[in-house]
Protein backbone atom coordinates (compact mmCIF):
# COMPACT_ATOMS: atom_id res chain seq x y z
CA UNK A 1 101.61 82.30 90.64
CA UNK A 2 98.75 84.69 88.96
CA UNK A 3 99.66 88.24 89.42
CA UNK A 4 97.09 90.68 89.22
CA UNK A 5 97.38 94.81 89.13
CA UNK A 6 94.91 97.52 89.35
CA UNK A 7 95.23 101.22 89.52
CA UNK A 8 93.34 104.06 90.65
CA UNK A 9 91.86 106.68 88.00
CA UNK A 10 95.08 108.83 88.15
CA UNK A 11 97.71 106.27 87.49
CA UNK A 12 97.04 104.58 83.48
CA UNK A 13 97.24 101.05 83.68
CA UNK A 14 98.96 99.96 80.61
CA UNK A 15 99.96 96.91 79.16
CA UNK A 16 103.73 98.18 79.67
CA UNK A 17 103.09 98.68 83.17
CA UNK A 18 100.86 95.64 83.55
CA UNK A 19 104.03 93.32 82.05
CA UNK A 20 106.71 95.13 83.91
CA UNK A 21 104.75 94.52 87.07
CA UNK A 22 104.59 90.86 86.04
CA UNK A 23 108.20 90.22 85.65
CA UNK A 24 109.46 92.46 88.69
CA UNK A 25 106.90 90.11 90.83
CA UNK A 26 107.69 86.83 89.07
CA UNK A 27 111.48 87.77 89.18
CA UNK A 28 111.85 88.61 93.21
CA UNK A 29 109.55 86.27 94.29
CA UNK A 30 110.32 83.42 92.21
CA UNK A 31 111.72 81.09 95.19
CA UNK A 32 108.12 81.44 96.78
CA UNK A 33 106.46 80.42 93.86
CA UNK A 34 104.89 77.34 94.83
CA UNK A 35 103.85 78.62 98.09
CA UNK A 36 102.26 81.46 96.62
CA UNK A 37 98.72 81.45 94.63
CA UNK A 38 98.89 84.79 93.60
CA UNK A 39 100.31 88.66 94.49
CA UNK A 40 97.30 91.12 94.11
CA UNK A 41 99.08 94.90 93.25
CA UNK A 42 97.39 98.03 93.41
CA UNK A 43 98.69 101.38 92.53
CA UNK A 44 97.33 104.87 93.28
CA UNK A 45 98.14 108.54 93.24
CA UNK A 46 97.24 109.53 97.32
CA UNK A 47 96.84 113.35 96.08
CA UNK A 48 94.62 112.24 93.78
CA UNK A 49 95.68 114.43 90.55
CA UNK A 50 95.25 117.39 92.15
CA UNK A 51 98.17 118.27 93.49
CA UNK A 52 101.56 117.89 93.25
CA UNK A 53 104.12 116.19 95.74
CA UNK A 54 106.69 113.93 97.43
CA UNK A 55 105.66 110.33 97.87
CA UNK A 56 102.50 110.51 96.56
CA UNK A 57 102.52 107.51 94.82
CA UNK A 58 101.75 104.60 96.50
CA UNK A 59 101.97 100.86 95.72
CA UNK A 60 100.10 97.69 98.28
CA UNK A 61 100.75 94.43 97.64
CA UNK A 62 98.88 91.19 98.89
CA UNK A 63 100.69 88.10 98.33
CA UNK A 64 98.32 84.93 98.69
CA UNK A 65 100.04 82.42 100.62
CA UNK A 66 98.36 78.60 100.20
CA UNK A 67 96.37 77.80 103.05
CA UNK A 68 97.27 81.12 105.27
CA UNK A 69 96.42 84.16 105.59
CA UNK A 70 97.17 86.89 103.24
CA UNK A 71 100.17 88.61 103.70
CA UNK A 72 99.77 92.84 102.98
CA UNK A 73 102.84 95.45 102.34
CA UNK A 74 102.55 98.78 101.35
CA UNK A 75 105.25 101.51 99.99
CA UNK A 76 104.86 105.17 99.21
CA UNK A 77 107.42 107.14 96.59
CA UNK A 78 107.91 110.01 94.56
CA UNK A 79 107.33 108.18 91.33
CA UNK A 80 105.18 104.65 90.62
CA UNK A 81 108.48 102.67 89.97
CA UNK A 82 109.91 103.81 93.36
CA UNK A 83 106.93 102.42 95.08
CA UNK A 84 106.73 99.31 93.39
CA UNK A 85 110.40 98.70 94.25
CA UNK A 86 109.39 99.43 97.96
CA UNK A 87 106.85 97.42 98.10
CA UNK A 88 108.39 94.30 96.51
CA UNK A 89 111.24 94.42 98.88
CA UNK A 90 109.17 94.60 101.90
CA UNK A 91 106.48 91.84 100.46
CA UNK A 92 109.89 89.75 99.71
CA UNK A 93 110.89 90.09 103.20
CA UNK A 94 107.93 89.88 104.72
CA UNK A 95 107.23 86.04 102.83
CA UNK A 96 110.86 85.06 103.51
CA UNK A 97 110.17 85.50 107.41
CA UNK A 98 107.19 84.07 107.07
CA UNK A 99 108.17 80.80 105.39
CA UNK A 100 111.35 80.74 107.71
CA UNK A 101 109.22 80.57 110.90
CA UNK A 102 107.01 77.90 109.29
CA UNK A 103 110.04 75.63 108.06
CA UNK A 104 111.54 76.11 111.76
CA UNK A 105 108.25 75.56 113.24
CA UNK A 106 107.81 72.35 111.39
CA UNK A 107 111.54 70.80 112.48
CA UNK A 108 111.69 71.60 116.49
CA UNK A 109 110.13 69.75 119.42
CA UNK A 110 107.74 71.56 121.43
CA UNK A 111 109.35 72.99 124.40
CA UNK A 112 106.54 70.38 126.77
CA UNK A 113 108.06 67.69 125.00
CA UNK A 114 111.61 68.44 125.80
CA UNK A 115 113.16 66.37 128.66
CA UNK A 116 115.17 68.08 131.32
CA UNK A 117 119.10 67.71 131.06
């Protein structure tokens, strides 16, 4: 699973921040792995610099699922590391509902092929 991160002009994108991102997504989603291709992450500041306040920082994720559509979660926080903790829990819930309705998809009849009792 590639994971990729960007930032806006306010927040630095470091190589601390870059490998801490890496390991928090490779950590909580490491059960999806294989079903994954790759979690795009993309951090901003929604004041901008300018001005100062609560949950301002905000953190979307897009997790890349193999032959599906994209899967999107966003969190907002006071600081970058709150938002990035948001967002992976969501993004982690989000793909564990998702896989569980494909998995129980996959194993049941359809309901026309039933027969009555």
């Amino acid at each position: 699973m590639q994971v990729q991160l960007g930032t806006d002009n306010h927040i630095e994108g470091t190589a601390k921040l870059a490998d801490y991102v890496q390991a928090l997504v490779q950590d909580t989603l490491e059960r999806f792995q294989r079903r994954i291709t790759s979690v795009h992450v993309h951090l901003s500041d929604e004041n901008s610099g300018h001005k100062s306040g609560s949950n301002d920082k905000r953190c979307a994720m897009e997790a890349r699922i193999s032959g599906r559509q994209p899967l999107t979660v966003t969190a907002t926080a006071s600081t970058v590391d709150q938002s990035l903790d948001g967002a992976i829990a969501k993004l982690e819930k989000a793909l564990a509902t998702h896989f569980d309705r494909l998995d129980q998809a996959k194993g049941r009849p359809s309901f026309a092929g039933e027969e009555a009792l």
